[in-house]
N, C-alpha and C. Protein backbone atom coordinates (compact mmCIF):
# COMPACT_ATOMS: atom_id res chain seq x y z
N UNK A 1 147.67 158.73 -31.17
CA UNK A 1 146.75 157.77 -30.60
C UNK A 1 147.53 156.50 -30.24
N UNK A 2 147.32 155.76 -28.81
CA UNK A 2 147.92 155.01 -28.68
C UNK A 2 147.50 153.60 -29.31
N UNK A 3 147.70 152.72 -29.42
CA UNK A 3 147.28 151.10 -29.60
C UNK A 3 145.63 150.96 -29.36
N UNK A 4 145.71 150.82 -28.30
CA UNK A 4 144.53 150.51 -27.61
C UNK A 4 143.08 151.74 -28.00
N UNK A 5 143.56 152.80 -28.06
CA UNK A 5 142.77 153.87 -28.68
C UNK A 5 142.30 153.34 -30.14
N UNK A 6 143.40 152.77 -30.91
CA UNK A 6 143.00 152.66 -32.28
C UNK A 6 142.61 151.71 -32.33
N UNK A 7 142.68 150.68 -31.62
CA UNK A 7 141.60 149.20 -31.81
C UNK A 7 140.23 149.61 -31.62
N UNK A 8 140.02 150.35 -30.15
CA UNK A 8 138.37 150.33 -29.78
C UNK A 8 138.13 151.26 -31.55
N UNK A 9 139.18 151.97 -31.57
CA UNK A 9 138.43 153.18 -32.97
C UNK A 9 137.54 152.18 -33.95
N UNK A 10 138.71 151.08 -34.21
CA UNK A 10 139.08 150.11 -36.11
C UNK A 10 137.50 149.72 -35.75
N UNK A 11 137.52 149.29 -34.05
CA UNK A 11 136.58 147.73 -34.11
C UNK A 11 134.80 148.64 -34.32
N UNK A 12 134.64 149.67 -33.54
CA UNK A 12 133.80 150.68 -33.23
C UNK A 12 133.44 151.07 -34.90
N UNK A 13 134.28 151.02 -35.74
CA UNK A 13 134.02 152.06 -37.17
C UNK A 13 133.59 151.11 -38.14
N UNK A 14 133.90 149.42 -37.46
CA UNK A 14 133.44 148.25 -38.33
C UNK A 14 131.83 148.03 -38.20
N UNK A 15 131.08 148.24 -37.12
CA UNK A 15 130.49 147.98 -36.14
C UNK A 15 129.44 147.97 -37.28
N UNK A 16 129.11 149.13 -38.35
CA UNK A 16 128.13 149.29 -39.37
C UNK A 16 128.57 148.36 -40.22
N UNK A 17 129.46 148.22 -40.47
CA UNK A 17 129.42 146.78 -41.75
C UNK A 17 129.31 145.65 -41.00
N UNK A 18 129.46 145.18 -39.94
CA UNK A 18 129.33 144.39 -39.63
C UNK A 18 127.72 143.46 -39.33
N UNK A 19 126.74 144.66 -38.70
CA UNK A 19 125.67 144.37 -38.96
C UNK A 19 125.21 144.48 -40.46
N UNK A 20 125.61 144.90 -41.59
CA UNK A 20 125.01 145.27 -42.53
C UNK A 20 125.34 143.99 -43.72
N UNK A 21 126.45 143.29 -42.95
CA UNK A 21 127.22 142.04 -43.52
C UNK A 21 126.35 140.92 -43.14
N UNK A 22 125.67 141.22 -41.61
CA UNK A 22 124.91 139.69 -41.11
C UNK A 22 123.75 139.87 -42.18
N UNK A 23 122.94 141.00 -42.32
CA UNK A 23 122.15 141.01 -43.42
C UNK A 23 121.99 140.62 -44.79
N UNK A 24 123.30 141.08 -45.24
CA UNK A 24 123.70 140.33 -46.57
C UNK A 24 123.74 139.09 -46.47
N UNK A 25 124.32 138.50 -45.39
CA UNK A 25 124.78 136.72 -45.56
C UNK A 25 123.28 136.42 -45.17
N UNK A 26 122.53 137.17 -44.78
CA UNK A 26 121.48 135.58 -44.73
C UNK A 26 120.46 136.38 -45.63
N UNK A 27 120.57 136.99 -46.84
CA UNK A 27 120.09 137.34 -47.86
C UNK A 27 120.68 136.18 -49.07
N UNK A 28 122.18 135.61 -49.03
CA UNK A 28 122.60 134.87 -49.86
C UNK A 28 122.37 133.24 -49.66
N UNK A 29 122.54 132.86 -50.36
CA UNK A 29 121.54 131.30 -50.04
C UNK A 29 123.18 130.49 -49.55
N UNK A 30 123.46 130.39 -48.39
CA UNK A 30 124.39 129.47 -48.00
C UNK A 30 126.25 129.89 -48.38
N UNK A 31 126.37 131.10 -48.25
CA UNK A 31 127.63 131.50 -48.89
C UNK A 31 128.63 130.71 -48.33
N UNK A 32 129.57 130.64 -49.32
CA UNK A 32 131.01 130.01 -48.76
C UNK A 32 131.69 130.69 -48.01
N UNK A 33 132.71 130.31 -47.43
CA UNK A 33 133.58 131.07 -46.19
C UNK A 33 134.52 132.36 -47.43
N UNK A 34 134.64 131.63 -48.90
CA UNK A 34 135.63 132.61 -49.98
C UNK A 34 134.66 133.19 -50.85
N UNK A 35 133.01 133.53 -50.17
CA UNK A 35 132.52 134.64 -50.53
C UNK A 35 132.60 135.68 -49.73
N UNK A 36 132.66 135.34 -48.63
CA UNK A 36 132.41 135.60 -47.28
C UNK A 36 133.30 136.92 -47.01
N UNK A 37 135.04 136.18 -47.23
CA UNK A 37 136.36 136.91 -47.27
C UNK A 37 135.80 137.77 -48.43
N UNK A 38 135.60 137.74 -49.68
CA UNK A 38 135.83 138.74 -50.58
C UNK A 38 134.58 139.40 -50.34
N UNK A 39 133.50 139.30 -49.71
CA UNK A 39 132.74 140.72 -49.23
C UNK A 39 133.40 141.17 -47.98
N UNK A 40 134.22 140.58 -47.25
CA UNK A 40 135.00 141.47 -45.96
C UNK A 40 135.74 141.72 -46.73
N UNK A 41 136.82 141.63 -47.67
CA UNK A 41 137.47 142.45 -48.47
C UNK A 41 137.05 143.60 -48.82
N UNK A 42 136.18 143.38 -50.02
CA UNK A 42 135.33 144.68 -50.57
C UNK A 42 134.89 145.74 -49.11
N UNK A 43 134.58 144.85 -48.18
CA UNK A 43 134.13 146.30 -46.94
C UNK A 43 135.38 146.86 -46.29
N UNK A 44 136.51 145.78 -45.81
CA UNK A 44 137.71 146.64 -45.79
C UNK A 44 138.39 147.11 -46.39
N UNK A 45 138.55 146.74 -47.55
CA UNK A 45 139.55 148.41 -48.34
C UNK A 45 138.66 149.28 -48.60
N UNK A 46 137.57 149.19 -48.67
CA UNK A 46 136.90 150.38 -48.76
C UNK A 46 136.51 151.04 -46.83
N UNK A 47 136.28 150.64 -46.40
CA UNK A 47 136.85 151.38 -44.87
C UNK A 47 138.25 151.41 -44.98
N UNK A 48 139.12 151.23 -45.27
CA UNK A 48 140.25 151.85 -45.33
C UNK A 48 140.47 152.74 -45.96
N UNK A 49 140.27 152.98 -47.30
CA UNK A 49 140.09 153.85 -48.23
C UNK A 49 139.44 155.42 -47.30
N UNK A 50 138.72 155.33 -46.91
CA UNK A 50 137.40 156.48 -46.44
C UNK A 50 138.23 157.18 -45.15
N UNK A 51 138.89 156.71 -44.68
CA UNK A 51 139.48 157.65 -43.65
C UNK A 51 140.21 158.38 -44.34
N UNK A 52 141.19 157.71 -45.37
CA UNK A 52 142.12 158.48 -45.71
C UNK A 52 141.67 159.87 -46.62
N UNK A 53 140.35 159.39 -47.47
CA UNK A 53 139.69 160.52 -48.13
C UNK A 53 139.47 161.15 -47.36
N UNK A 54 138.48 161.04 -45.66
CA UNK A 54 138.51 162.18 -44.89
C UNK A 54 139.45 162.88 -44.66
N UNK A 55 140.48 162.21 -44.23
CA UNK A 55 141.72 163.10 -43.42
C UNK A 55 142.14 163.84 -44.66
N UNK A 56 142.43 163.53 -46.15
CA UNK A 56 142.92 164.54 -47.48
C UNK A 56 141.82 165.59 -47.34
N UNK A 57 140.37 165.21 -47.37
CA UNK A 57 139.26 166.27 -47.13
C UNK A 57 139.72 167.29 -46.13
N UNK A 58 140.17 166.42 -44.35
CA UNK A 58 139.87 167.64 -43.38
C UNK A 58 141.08 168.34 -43.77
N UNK A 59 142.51 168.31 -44.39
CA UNK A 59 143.03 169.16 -45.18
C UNK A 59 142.48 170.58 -45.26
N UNK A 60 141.65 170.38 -46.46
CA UNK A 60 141.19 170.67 -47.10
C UNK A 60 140.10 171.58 -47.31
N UNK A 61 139.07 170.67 -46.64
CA UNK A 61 137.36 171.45 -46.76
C UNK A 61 136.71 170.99 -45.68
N UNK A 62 137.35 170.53 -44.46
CA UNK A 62 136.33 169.75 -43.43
C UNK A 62 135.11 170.63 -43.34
N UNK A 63 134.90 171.45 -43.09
CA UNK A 63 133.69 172.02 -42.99
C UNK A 63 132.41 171.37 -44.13
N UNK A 64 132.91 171.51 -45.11
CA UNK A 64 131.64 170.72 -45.91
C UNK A 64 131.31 169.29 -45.21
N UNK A 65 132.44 168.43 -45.32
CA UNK A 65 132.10 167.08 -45.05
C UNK A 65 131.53 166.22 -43.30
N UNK A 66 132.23 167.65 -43.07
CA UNK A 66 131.34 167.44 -41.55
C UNK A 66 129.63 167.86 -41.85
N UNK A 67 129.29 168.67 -42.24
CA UNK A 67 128.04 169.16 -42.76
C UNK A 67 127.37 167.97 -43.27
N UNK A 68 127.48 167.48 -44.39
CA UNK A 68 126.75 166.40 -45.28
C UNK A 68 127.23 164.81 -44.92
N UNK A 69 127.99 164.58 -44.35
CA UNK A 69 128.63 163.30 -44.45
C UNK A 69 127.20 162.10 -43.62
N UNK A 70 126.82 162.95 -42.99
CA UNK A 70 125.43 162.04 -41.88
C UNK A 70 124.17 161.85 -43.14
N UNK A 71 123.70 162.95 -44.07
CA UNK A 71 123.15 162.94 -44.50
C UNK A 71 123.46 162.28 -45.70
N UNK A 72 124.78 162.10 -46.70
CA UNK A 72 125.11 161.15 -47.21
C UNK A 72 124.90 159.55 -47.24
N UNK A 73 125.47 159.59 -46.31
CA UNK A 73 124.92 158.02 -45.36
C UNK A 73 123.61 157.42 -45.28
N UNK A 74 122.92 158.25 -44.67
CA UNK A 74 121.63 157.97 -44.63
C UNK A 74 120.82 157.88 -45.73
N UNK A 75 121.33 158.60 -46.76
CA UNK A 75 120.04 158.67 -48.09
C UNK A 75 120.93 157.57 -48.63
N UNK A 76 122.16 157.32 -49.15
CA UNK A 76 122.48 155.97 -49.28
C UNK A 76 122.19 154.73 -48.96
N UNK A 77 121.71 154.61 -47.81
CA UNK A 77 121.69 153.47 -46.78
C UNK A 77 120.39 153.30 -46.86
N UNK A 78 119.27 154.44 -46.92
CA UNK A 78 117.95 154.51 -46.90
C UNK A 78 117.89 153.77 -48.62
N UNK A 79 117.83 154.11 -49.48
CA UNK A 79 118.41 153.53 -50.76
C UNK A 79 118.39 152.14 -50.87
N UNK A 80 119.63 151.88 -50.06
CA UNK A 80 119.86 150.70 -50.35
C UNK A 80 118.90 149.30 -49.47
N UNK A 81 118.34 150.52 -48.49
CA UNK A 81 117.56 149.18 -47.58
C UNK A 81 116.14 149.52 -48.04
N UNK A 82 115.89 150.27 -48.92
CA UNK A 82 114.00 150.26 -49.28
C UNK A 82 114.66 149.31 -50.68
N UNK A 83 115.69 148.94 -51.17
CA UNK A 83 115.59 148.61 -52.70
C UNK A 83 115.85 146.79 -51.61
N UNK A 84 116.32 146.60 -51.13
CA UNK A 84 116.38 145.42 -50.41
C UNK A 84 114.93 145.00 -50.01
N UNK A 85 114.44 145.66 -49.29
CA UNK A 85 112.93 145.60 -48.83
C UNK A 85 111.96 145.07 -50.15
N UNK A 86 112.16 146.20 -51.15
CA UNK A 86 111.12 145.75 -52.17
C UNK A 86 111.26 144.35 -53.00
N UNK A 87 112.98 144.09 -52.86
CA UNK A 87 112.97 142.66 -54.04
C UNK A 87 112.57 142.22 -52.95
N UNK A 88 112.49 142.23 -51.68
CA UNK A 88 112.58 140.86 -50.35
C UNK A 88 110.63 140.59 -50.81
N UNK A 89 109.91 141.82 -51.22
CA UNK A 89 108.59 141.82 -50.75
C UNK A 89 108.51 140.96 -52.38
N UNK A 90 109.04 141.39 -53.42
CA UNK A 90 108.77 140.85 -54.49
C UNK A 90 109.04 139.68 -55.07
N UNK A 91 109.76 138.98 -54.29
CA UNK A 91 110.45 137.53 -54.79
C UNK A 91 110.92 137.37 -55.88
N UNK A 92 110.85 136.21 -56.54
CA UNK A 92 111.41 135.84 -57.64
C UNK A 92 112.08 134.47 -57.39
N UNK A 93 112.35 133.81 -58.33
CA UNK A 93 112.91 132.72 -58.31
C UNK A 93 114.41 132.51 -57.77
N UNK A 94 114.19 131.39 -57.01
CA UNK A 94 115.59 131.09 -55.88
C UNK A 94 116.77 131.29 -56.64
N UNK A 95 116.97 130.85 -57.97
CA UNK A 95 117.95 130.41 -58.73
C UNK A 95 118.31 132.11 -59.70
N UNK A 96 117.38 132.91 -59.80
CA UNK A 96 117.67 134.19 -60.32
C UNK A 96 118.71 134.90 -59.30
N UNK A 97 117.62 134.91 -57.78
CA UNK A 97 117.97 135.90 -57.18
C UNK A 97 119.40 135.66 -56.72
N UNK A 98 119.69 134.40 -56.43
CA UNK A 98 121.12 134.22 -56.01
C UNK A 98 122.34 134.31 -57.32
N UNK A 99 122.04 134.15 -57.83
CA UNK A 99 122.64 134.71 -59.55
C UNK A 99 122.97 135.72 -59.10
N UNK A 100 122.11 136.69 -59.45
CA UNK A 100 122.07 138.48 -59.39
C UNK A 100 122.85 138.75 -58.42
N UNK A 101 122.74 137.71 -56.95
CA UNK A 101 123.46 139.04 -55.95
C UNK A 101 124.52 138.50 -56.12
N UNK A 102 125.38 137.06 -56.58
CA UNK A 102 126.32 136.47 -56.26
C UNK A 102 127.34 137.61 -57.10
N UNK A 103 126.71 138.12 -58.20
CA UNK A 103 127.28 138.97 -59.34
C UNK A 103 127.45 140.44 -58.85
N UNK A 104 126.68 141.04 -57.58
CA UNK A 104 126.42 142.24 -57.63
C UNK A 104 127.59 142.89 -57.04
N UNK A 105 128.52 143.14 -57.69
CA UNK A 105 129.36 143.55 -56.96
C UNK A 105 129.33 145.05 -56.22
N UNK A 106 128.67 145.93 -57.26
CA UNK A 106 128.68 147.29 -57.42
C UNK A 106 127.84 147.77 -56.04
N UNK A 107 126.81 146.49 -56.07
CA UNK A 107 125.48 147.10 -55.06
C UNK A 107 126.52 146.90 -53.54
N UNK A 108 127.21 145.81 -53.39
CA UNK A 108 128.30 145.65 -52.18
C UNK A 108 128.98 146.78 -51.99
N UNK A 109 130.15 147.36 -53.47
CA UNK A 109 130.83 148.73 -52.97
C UNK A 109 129.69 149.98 -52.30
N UNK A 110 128.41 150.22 -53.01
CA UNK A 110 127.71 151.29 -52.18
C UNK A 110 127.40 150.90 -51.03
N UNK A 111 127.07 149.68 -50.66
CA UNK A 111 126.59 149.15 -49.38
C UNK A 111 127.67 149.51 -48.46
N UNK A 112 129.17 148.71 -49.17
CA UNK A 112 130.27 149.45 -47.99
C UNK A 112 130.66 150.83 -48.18
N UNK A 113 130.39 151.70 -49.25
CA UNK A 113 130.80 152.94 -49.15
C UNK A 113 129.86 153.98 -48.05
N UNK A 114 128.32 153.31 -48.07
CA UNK A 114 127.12 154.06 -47.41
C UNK A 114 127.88 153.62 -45.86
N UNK A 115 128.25 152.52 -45.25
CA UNK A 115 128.44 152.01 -44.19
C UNK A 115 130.05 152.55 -43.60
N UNK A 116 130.74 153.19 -44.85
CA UNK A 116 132.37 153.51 -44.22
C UNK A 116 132.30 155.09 -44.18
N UNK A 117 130.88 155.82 -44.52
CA UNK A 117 130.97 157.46 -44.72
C UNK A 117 131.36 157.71 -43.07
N UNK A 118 130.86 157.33 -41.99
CA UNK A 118 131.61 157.54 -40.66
C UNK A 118 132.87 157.33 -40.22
N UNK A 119 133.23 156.47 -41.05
CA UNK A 119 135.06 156.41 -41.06
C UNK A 119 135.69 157.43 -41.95
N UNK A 120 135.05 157.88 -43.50
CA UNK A 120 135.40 159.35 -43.32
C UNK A 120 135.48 160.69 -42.31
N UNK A 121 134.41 160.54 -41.61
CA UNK A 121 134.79 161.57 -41.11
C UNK A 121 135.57 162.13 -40.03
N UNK A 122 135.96 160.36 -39.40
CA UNK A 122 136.73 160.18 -38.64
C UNK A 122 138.19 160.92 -38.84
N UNK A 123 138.58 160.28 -40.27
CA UNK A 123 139.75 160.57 -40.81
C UNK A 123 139.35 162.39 -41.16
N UNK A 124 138.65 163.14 -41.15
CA UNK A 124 138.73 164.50 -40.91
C UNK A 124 139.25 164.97 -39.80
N UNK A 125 138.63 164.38 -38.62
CA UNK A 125 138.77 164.30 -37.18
C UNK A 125 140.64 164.29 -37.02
N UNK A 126 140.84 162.85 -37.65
CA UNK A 126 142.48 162.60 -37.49
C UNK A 126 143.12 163.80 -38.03
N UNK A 127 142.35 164.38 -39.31
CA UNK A 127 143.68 165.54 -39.88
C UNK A 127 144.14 166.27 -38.81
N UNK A 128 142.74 166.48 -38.26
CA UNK A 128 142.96 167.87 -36.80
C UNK A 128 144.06 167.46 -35.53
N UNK A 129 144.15 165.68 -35.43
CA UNK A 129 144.70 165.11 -33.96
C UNK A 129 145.75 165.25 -34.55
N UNK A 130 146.53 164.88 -36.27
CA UNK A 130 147.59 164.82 -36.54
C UNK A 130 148.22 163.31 -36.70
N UNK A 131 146.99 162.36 -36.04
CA UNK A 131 147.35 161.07 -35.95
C UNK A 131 148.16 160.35 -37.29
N UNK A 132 149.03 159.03 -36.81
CA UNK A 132 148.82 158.60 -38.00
C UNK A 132 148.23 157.60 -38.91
N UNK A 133 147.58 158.45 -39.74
CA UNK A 133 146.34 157.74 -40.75
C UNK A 133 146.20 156.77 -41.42
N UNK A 134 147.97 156.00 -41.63
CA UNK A 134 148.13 154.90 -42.95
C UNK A 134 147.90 154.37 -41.36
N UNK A 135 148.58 153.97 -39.97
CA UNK A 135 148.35 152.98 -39.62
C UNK A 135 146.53 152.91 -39.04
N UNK A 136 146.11 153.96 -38.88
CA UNK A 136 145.02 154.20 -38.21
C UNK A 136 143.80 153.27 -39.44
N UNK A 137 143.65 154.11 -40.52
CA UNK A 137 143.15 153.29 -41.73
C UNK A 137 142.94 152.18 -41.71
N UNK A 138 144.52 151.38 -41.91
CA UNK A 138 144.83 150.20 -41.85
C UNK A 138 144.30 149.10 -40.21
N UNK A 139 144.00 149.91 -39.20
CA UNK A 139 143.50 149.30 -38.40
C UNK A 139 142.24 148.97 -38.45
N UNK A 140 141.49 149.87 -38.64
CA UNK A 140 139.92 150.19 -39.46
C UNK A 140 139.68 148.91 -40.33
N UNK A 141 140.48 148.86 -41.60
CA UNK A 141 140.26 148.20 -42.77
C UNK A 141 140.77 146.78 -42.38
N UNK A 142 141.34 146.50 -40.94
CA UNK A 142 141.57 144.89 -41.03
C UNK A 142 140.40 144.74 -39.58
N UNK A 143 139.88 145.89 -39.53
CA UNK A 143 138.62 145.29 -38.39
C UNK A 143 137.19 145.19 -39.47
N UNK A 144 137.35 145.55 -39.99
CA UNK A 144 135.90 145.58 -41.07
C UNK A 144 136.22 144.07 -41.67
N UNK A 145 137.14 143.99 -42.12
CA UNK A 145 137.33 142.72 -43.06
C UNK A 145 137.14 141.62 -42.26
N UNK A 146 137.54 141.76 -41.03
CA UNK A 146 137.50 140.39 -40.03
C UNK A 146 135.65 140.70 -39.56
N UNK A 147 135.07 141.96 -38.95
CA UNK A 147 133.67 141.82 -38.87
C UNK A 147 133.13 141.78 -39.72
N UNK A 148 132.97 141.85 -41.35
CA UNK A 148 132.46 142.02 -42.12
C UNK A 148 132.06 140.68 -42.33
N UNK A 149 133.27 140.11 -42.22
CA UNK A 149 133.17 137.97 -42.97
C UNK A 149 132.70 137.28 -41.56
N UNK A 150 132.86 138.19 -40.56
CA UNK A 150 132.38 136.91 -39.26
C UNK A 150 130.51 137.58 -39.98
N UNK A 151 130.41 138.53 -39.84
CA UNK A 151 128.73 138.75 -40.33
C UNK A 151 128.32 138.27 -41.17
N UNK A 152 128.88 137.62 -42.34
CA UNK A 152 128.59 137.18 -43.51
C UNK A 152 128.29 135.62 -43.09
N UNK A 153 129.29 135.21 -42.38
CA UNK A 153 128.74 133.77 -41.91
C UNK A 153 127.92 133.74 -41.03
N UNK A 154 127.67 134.55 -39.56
CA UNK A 154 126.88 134.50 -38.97
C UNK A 154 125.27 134.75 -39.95
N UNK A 155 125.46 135.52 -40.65
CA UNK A 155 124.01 135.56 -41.80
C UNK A 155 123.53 134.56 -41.92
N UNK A 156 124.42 133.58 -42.60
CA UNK A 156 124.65 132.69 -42.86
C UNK A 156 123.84 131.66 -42.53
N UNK A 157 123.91 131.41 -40.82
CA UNK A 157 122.92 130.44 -40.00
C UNK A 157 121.52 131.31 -39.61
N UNK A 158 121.69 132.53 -40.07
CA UNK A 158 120.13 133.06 -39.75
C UNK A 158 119.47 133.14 -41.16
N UNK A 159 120.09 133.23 -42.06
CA UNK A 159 119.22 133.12 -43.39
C UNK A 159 118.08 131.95 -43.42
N UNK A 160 118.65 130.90 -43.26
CA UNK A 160 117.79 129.90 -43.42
C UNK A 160 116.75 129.71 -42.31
N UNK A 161 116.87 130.38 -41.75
CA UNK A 161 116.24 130.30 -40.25
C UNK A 161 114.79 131.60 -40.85
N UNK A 162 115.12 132.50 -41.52
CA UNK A 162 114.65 133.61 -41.98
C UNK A 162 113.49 133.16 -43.33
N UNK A 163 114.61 132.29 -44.23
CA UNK A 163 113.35 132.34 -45.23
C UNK A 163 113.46 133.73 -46.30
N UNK A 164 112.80 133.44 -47.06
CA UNK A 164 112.48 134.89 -48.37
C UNK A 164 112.47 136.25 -47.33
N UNK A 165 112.34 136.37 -45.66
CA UNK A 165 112.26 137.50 -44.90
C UNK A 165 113.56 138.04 -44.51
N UNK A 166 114.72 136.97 -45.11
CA UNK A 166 115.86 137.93 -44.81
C UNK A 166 116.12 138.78 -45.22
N UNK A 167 115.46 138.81 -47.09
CA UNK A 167 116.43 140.27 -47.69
C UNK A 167 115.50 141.77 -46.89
N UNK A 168 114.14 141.10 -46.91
CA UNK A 168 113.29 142.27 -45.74
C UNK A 168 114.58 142.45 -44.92
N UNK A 169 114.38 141.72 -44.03
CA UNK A 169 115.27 142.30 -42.58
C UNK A 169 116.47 143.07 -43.23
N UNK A 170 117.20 142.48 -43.70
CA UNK A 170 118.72 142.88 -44.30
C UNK A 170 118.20 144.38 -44.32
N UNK A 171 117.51 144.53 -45.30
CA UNK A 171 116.97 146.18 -45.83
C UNK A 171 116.88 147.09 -44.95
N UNK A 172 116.08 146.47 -43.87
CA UNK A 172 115.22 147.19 -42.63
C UNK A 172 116.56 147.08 -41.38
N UNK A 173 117.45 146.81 -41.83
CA UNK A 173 119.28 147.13 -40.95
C UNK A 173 119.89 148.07 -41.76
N UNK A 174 119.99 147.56 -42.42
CA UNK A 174 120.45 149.18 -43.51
C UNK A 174 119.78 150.67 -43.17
N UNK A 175 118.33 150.74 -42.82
CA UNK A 175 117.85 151.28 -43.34
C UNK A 175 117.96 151.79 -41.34
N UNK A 176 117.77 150.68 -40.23
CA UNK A 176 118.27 151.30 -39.09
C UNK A 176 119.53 151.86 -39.20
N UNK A 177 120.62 151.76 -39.79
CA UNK A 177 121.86 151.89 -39.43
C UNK A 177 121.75 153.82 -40.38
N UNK A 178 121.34 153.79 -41.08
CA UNK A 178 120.96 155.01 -41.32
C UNK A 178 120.49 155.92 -41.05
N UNK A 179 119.17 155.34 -40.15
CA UNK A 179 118.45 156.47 -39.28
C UNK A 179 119.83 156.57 -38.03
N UNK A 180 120.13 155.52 -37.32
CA UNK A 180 121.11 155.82 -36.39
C UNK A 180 121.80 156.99 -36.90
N UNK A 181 122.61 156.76 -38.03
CA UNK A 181 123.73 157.80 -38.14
C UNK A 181 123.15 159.04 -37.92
N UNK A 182 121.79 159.16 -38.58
CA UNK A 182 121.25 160.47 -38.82
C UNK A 182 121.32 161.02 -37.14
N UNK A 183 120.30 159.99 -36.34
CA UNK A 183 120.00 160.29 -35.11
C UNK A 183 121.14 160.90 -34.18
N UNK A 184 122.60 159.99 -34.51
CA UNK A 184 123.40 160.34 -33.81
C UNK A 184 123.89 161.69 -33.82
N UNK A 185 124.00 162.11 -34.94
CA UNK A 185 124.02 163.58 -35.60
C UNK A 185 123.53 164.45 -34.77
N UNK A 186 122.13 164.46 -34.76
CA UNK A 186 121.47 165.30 -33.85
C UNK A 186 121.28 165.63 -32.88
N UNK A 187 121.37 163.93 -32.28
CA UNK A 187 121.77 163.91 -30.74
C UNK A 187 122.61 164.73 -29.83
């Protein structure tokens, strides 16, 4: 793959964290620019990470992971945007909820693991081209990290604009970006 092939790939494979990042940031009450980076962190090494598991997979067993990998995604993502939806519908106090998520780290890795399962399967895809994967990965994982934190700030100025309806919305992007994958599948 040449240069230019693997940019549209990195920027194209960020494209789900990136919306799923504007959601988060205007779910968090005013994040700093060095929360911001360490949730584009957390979403790029973990999009980096996921190709390379594909491509060891398409090794391996591509046939399974081409099979389930859409449906993975989606019940993840569906998951994570009805459990977004319900605290958004249920409130709670300003000073809890930003506690909880400032802490949540775990709920971020599924959020980016549900959002990088298409960059696995990419990296199945690569076993077959032969490409190479550390730089390919690595292109991936520094386009997520850079869309991930521009989404986190762009959240950022729509949170407040949003109100207690961002973690709704946030949910209800998750929860599109899931049906997409599914849809695309079928398509």
């Amino acid at each position: 793959m040449n240069l230019s092939a693997t940019l549209l790939l990195a920027f194209g494979m960020s494209m789900d964290a990136f919306a799923a990042s504007i959601g988060k940031g205007a779910t968090l009450h005013k994040p700093r620019l060095s929360q911001a980076i360490r949730i584009g962190l957390i979403f790029g090494v973990i999009e980096t990470l996921t190709p390379l598991i594909g491509w060891a997979l398409g090794l391996f067993a591509s046939k399974f992971v081409l099979e389930w990998n859409h449906w993975i995604a989606f019940a993840l993502l569906m998951f994570l945007g009805v459990r977004m939806v319900i605290e958004g519908v249920r409130g709670g106090s300003e000073q809890e909820t930003t506690q909880l998520r400032r802490h949540s780290v775990w709920l971020l890795v599924t959020t980016a693991f549900a959002t990088s399962i298409d960059a696995m399967a990419v990296g199945v895809g690569l076993a077959f081209l032969q490409a190479n994967i550390i730089y390919t990965a690595l292109a991936i994982g520094c386009a997520t990290l850079i869309m991930s934190t521009l989404g986190i700030m762009l959240g950022r100025f729509i949170g407040p604009l949003l109100g207690k309806r961002a973690e709704i919305l946030g949910g209800l992007v998750l929860m599109g970006i899931g049906a997409q994958i599914l849809w695309s599948h079928f398509a």
